[in-house]
C-alpha atoms as a PDB file:
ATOM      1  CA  UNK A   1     199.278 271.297 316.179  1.00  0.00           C
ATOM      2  CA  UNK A   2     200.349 271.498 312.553  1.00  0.00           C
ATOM      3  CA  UNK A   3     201.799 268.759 310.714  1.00  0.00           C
ATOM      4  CA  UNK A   4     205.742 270.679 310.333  1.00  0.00           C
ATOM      5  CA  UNK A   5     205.621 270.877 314.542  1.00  0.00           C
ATOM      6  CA  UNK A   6     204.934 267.492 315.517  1.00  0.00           C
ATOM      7  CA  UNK A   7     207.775 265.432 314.262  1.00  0.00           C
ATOM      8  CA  UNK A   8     208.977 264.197 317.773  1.00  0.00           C
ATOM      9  CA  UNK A   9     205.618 264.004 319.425  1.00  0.00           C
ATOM     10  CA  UNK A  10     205.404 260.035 319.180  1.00  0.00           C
ATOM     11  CA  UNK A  11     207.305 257.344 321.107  1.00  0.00           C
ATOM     12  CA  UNK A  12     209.786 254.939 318.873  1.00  0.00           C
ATOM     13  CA  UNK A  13     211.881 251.980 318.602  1.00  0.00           C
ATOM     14  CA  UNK A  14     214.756 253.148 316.243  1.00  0.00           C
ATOM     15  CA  UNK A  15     217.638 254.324 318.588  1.00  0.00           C
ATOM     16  CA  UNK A  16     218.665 257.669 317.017  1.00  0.00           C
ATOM     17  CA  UNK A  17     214.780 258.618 316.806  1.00  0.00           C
ATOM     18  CA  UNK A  18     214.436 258.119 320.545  1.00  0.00           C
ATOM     19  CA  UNK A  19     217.706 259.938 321.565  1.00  0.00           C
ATOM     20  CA  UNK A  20     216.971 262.783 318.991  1.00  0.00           C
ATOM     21  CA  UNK A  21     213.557 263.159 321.016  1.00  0.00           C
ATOM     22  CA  UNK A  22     214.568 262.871 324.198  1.00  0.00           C
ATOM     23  CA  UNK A  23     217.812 265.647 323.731  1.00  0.00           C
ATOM     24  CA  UNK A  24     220.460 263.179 324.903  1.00  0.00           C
ATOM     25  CA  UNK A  25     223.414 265.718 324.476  1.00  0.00           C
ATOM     26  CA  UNK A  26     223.823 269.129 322.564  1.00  0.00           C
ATOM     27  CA  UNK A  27     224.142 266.944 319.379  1.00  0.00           C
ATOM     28  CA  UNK A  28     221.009 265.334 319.718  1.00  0.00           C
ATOM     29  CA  UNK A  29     219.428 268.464 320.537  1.00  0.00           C
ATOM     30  CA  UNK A  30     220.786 270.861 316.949  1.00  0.00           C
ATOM     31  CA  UNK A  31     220.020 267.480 315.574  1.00  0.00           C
ATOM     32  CA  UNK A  32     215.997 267.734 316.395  1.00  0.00           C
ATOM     33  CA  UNK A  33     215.636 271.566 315.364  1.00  0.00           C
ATOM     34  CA  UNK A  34     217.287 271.019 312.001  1.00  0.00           C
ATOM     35  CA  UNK A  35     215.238 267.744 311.322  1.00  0.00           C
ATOM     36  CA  UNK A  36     212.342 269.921 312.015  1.00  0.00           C
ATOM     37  CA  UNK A  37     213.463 272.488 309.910  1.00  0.00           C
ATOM     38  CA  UNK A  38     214.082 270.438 307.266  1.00  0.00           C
ATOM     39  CA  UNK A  39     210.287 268.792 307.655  1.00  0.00           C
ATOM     40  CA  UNK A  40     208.724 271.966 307.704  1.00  0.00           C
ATOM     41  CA  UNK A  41     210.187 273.199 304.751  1.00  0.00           C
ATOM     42  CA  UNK A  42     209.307 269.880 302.677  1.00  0.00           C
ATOM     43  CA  UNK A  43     206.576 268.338 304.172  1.00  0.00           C
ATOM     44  CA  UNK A  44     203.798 268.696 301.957  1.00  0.00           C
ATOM     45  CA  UNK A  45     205.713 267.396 298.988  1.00  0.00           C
ATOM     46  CA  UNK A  46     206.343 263.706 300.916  1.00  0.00           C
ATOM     47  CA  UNK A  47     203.768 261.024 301.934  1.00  0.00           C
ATOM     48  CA  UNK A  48     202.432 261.754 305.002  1.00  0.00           C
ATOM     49  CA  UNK A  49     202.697 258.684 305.859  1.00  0.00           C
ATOM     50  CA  UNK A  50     206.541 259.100 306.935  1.00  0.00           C
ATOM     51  CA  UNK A  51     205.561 260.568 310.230  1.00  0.00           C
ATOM     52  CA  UNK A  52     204.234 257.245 311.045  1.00  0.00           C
ATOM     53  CA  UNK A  53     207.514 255.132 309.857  1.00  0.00           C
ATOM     54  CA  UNK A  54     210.116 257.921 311.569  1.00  0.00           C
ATOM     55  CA  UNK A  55     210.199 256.257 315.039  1.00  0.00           C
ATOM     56  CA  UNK A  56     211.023 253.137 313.632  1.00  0.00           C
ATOM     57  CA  UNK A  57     212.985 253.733 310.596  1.00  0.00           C
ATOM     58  CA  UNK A  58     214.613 257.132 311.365  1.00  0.00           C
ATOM     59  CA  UNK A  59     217.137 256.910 308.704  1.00  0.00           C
ATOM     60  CA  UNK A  60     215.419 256.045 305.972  1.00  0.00           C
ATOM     61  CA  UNK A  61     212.809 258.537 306.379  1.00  0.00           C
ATOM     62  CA  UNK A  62     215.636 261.576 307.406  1.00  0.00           C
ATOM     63  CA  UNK A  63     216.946 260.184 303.898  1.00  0.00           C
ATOM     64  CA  UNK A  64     213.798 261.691 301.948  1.00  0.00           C
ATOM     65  CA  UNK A  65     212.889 264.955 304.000  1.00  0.00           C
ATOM     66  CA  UNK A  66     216.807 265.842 303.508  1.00  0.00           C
ATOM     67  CA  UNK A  67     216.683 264.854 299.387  1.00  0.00           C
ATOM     68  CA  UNK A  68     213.351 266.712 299.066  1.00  0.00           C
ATOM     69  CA  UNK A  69     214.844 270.076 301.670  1.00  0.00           C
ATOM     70  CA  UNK A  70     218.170 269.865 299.539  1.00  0.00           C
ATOM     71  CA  UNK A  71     216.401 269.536 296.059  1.00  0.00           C
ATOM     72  CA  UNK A  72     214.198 272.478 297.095  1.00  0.00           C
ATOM     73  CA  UNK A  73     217.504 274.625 298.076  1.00  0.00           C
ATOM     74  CA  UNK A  74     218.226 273.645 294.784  1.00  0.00           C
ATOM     75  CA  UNK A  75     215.653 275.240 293.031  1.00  0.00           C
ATOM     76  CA  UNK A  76     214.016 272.344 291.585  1.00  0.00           C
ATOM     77  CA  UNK A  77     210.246 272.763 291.053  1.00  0.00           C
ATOM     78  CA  UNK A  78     209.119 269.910 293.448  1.00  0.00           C
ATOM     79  CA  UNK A  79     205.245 268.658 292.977  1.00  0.00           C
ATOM     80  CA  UNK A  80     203.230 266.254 295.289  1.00  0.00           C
ATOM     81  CA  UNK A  81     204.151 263.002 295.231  1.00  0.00           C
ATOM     82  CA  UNK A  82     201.541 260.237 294.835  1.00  0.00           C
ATOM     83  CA  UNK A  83     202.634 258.034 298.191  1.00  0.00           C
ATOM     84  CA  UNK A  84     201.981 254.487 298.318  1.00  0.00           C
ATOM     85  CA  UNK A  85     201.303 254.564 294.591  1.00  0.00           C
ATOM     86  CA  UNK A  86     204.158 255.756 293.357  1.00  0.00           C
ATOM     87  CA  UNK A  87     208.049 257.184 293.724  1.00  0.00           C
ATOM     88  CA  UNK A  88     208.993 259.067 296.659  1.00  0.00           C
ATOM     89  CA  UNK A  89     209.202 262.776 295.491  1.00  0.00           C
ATOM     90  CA  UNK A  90     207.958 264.242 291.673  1.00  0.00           C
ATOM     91  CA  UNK A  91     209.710 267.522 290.438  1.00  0.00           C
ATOM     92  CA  UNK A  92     208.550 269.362 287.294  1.00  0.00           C
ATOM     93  CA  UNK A  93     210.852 270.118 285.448  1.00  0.00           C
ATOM     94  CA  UNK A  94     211.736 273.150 283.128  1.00  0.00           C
ATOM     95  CA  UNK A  95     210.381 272.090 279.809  1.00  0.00           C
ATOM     96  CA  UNK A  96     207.526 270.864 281.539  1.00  0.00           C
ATOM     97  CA  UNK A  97     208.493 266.735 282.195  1.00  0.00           C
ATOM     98  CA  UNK A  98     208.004 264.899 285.580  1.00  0.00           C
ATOM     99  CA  UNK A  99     210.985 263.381 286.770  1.00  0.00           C
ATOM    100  CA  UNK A 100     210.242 260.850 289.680  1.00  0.00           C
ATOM    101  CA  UNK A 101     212.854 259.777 292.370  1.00  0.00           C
ATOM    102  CA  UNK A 102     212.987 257.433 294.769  1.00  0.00           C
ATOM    103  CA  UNK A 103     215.002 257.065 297.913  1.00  0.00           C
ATOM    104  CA  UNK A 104     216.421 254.676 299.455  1.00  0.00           C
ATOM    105  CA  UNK A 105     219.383 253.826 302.392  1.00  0.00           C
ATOM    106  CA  UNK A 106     222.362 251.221 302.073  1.00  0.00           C
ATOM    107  CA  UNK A 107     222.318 249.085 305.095  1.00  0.00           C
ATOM    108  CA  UNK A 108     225.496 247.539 306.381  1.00  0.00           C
ATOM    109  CA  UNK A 109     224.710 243.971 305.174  1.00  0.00           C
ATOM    110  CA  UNK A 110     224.404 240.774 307.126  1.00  0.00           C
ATOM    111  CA  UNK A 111     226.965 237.755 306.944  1.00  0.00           C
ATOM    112  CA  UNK A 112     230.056 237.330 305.543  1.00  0.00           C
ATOM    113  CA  UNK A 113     229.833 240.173 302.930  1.00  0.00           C
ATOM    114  CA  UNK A 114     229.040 242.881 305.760  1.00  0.00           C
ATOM    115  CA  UNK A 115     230.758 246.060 306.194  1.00  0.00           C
ATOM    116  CA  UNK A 116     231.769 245.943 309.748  1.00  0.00           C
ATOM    117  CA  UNK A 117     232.655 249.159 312.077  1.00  0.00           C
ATOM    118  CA  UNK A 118     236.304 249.139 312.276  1.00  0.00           C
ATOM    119  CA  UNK A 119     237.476 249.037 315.651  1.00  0.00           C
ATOM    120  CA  UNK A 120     239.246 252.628 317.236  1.00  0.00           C
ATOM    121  CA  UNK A 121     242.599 252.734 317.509  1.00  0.00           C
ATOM    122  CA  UNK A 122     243.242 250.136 314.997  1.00  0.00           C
ATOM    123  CA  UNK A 123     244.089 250.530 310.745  1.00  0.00           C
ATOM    124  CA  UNK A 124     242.713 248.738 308.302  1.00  0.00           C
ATOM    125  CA  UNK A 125     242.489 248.605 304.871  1.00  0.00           C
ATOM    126  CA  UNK A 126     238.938 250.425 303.635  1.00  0.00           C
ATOM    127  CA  UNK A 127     236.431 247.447 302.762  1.00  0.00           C
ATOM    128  CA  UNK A 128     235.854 249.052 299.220  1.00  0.00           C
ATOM    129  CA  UNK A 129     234.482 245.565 297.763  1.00  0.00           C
ATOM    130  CA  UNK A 130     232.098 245.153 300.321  1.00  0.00           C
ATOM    131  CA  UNK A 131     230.750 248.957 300.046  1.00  0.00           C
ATOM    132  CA  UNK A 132     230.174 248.200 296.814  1.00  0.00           C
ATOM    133  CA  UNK A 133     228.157 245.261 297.010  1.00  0.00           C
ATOM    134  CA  UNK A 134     226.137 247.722 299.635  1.00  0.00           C
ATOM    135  CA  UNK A 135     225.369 250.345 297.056  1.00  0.00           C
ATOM    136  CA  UNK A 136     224.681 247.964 294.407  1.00  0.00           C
ATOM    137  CA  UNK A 137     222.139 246.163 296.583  1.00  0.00           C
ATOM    138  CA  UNK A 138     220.060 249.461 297.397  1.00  0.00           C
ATOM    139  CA  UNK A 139     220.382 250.307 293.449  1.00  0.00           C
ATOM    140  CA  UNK A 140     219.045 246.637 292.503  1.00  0.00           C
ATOM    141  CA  UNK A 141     216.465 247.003 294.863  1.00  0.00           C
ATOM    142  CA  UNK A 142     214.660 250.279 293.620  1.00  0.00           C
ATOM    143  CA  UNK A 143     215.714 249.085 289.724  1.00  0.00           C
ATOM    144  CA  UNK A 144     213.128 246.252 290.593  1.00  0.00           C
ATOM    145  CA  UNK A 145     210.799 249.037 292.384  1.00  0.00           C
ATOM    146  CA  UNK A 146     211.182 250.663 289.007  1.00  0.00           C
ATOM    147  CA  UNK A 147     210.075 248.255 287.081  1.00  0.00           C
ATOM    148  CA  UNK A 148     207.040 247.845 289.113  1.00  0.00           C
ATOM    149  CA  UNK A 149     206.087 251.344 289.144  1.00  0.00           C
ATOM    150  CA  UNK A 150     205.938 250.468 284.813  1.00  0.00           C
ATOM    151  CA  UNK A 151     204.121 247.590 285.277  1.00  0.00           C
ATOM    152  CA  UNK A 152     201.681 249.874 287.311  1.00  0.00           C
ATOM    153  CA  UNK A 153     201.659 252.737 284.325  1.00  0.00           C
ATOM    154  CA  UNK A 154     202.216 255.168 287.611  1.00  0.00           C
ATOM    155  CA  UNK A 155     205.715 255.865 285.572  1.00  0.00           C
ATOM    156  CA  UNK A 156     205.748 256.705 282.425  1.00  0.00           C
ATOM    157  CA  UNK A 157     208.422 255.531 279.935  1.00  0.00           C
ATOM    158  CA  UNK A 158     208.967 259.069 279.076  1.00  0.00           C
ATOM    159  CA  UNK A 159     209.785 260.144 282.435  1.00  0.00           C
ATOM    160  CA  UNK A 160     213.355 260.434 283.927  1.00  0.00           C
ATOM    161  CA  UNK A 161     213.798 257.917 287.006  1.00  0.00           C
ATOM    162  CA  UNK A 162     216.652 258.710 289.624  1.00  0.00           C
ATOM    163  CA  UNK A 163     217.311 256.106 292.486  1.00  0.00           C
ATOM    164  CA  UNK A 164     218.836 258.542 295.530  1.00  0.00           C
ATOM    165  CA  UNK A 165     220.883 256.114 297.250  1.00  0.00           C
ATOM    166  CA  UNK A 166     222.232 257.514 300.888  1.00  0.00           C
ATOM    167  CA  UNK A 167     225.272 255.491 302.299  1.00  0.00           C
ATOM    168  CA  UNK A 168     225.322 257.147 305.700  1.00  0.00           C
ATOM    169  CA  UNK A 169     224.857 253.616 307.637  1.00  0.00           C
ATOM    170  CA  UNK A 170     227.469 251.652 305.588  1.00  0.00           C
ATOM    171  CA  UNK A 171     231.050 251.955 307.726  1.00  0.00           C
ATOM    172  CA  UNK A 172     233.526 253.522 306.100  1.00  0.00           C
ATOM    173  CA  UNK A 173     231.190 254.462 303.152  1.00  0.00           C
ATOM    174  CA  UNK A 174     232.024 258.082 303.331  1.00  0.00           C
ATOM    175  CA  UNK A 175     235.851 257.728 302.869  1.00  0.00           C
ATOM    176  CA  UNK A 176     236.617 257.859 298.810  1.00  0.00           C
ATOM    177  CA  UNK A 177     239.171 257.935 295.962  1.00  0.00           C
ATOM    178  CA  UNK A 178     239.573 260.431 293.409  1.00  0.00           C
ATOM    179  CA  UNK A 179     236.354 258.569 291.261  1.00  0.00           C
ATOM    180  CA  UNK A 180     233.580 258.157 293.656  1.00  0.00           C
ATOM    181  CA  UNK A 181     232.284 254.589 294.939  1.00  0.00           C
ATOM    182  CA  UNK A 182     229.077 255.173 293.318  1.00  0.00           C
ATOM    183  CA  UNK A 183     230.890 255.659 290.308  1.00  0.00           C
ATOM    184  CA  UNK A 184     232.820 252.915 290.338  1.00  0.00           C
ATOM    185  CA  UNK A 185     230.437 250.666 291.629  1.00  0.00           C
ATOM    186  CA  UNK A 186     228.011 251.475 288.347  1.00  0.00           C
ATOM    187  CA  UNK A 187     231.178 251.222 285.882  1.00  0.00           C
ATOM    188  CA  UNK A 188     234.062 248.828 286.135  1.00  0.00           C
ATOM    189  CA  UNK A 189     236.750 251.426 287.309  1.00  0.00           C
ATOM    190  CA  UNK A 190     239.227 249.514 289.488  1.00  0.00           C
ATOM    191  CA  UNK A 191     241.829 251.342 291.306  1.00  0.00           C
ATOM    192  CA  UNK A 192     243.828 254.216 289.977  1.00  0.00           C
ATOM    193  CA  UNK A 193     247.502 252.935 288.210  1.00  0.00           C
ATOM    194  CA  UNK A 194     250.213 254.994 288.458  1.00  0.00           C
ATOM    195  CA  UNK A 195     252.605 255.060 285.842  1.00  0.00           C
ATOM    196  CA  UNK A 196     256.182 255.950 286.474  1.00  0.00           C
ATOM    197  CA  UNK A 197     259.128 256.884 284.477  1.00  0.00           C
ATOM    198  CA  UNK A 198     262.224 253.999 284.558  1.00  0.00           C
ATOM    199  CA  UNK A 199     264.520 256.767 284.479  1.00  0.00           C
ATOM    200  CA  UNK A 200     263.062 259.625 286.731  1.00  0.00           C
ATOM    201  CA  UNK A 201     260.609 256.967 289.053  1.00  0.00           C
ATOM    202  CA  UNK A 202     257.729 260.578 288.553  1.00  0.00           C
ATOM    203  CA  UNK A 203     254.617 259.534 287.776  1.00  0.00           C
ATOM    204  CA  UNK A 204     253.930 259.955 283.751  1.00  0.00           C
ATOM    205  CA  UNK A 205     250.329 259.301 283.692  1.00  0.00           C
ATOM    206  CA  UNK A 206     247.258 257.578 285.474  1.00  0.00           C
ATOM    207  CA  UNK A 207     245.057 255.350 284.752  1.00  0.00           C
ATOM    208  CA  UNK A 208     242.334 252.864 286.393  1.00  0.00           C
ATOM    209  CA  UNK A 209     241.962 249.052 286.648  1.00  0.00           C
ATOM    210  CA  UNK A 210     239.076 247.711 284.781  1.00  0.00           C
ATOM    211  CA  UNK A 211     236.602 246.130 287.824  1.00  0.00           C
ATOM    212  CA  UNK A 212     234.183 244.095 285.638  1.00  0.00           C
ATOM    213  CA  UNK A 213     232.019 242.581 288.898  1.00  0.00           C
ATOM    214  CA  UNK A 214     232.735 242.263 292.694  1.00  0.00           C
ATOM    215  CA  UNK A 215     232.754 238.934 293.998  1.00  0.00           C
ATOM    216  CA  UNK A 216     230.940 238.126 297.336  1.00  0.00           C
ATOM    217  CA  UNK A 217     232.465 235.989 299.742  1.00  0.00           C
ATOM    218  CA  UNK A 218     230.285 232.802 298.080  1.00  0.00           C
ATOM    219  CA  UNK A 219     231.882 232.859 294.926  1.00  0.00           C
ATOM    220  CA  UNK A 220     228.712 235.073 293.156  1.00  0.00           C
ATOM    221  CA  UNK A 221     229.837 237.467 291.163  1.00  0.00           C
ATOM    222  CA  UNK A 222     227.991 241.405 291.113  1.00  0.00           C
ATOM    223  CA  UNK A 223     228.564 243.190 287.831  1.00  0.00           C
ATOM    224  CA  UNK A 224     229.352 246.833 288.434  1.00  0.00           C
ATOM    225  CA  UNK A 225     228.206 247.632 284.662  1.00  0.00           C
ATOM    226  CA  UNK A 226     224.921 248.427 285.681  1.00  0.00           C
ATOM    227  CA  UNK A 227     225.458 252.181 283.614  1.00  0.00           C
ATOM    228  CA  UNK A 228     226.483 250.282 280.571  1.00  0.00           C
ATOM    229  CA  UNK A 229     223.275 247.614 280.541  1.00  0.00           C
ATOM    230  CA  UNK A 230     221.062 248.824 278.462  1.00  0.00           C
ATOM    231  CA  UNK A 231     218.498 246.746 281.004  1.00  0.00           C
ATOM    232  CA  UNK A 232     218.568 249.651 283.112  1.00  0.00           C
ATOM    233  CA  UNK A 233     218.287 252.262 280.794  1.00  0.00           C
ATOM    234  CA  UNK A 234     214.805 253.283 282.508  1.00  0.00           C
ATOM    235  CA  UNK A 235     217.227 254.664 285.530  1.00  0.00           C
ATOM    236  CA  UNK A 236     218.380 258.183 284.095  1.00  0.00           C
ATOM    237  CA  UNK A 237     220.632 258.726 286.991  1.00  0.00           C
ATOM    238  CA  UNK A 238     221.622 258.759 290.329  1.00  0.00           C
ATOM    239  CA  UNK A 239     221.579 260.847 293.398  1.00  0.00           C
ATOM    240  CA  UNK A 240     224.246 259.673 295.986  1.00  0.00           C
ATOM    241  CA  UNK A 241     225.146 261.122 299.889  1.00  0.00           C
ATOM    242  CA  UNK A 242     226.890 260.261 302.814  1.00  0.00           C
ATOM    243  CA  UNK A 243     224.875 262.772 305.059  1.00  0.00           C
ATOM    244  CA  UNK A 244     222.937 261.502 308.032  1.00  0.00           C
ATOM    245  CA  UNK A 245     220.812 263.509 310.618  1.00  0.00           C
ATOM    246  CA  UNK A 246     224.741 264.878 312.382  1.00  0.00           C
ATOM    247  CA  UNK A 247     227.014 265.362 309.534  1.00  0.00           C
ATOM    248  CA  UNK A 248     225.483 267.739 306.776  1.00  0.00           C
ATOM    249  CA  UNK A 249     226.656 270.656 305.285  1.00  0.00           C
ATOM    250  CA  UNK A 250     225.500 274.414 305.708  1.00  0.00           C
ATOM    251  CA  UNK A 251     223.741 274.593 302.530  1.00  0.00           C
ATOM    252  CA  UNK A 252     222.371 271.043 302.533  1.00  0.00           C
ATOM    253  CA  UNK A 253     222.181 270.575 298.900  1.00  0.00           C
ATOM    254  CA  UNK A 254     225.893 270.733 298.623  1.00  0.00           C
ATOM    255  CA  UNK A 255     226.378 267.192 300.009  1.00  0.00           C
ATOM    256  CA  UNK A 256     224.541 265.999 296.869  1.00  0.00           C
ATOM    257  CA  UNK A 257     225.950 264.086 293.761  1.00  0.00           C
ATOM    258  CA  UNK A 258     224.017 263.355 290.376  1.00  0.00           C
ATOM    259  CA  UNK A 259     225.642 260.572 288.497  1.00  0.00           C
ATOM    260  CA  UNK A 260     223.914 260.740 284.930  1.00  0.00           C
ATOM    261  CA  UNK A 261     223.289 257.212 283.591  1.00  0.00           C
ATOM    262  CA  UNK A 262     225.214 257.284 279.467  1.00  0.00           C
ATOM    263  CA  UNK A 263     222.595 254.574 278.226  1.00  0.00           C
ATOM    264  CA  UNK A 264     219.462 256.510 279.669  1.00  0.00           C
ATOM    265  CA  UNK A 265     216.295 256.574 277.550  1.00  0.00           C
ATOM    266  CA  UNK A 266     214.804 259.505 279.314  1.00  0.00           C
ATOM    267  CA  UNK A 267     218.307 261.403 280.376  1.00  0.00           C
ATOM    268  CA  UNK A 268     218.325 264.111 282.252  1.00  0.00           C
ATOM    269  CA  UNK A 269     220.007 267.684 281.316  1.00  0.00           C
ATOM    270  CA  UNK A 270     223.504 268.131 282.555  1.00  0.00           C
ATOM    271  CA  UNK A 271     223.297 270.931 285.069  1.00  0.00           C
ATOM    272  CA  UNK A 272     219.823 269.476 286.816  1.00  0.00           C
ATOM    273  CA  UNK A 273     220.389 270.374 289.919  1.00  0.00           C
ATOM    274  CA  UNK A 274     223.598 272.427 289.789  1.00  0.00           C
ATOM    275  CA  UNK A 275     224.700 271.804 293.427  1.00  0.00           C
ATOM    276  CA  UNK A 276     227.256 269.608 295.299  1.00  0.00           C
ATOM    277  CA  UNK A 277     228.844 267.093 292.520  1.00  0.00           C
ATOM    278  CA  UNK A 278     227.786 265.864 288.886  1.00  0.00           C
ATOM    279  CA  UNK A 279     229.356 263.100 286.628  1.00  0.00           C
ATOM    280  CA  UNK A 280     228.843 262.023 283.502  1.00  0.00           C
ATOM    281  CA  UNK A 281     230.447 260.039 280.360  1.00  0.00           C
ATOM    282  CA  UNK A 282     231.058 261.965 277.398  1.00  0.00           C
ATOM    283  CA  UNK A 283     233.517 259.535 275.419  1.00  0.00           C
ATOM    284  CA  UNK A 284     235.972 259.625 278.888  1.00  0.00           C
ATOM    285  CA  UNK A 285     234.205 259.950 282.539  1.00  0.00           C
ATOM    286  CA  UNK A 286     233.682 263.728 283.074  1.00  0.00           C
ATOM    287  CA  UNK A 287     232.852 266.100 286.002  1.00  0.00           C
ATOM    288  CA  UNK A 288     231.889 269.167 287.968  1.00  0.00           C
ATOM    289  CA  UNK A 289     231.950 270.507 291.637  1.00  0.00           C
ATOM    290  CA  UNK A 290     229.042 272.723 291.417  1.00  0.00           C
ATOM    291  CA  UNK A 291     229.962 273.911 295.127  1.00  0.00           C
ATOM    292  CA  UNK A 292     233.045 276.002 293.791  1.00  0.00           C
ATOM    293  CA  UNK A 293     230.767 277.665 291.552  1.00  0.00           C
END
């Protein structure tokens, strides 16, 4: 038995893992061969060590064979990454550079500032506040991870950093504006303004609200200027997705976005991994679908 076949061989805890396994449905079923497909494909540039955390923590480790698969799709020079001891997946770059990313998965919070299902048949407004808070939690939590990995010397200053943040298990997380959450939740766009003529009532221009921080239902107050902190200029950008191990697109890498970070030390080349979405601030907020291409 190689290491690509025996994804599924172990018992597990985490729900989807064990219905995935056992074929449940037809879903369940396309679900396990593409998981495998995607492991065999990109399994000897992970930690071998996810096979062991998959039946407990199917998510999060679907979240890092799909970024390393799609990343590979993308033609991105991937290299092995050191495990325990460092950032979830290394690619070399063209002129040569390491660039280091590490994954991680939103959860759905706990208490008052969770993001809860909403309930079928009924409309609500979308809980864009507390997705926020979600995404900005996940990118705290690998800034600090970042900082660690300095500490360590197991990332060099000189080497671009991207946090992949998937938002797959946050409710709602998937339905967005015209400027992405991620975006907004990084820079202090607010909702989108319409201005209207007095005479005509047609709209004469656009613009946003300015959404300094995001308060949390105790009063505390989340900055979403992480982007222009120059304490986080070690994070040259972001890699953001919705997908989980049902909803994905054909060409996997297409459900990617790369949000570069303006302040970054180490920044990466616009055009990285030319698939799915890229944004970036040049003066105003700019962008590309690299999927019409």
């Amino acid at each position: 038995m190689t290491e690509a076949d025996s994804i599924f061989k172990t018992n597990g805890t985490d729900q989807v893992y064990c219905a995935i396994k056992d074929e449940i449905n037809s879903r369940c079923q396309e679900s396990k061969i593409f998981v495998e497909e995607l492991w065999e494909k990109a399994h000897k540039y992970l930690d071998s060590d996810i096979l062991k955390k998959l039946p407990v923590q199917f998510h999060q480790r679907f979240w890092e064979i799909y970024l390393a698969a799609s990343l590979l799709e993308a033609g991105l020079d991937l290299q092995r990454s050191r495990g325990r001891d460092g950032p979830d997946i290394c690619i070399k770059a063209d002129d040569g550079s390491t660039v280091w990313v590490e994954a991680v998965t939103a959860s759905p919070g706990k208490g008052n500032d969770a993001v809860q299902e909403a309930e079928i048949g009924t409309v609500i407004s979308v809980p864009d506040n507390q997705i926020k808070l979600r995404l900005l939690n996940a990118f705290a939590e690998k800034s600090k991870k970042y900082k660690h990995y300095r500490e360590k010397n197991w990332v060099s200053s000189e080497e671009p950093y991207i946090i992949a943040i998937n938002a797959a298990q946050v409710p709602s997380a998937s339905l967005e504006l015209e400027i992405p959450r991620i975006v907004r939740s990084l820079l202090p766009f607010g909702f989108q303004v319409l201005h209207l003529s007095r005479e005509t009532l047609e709209v004469t221009e656009t613009s946003y609200e300015y959404q300094g921080e995001v308060i949390k239902a105790s009063g505390t107050e989340i900055e979403t200027t992480s982007f222009l902190n120059r304490e986080y200029s070690g994070i040259s950008a972001v890699i953001y997705s919705c997908v989980d191990a049902f909803n994905y697109p054909t060409k996997i890498s297409k459900a990617l976005l790369l949000f570069h970070n303006p302040l970054a030390t180490t920044p990466l080349p616009l055009g990285f991994i030319k698939k799915g979405y890229e944004y970036w601030v040049d003066k105003h907020l700019k962008s590309k679908n690299w999927n019409q291409e």
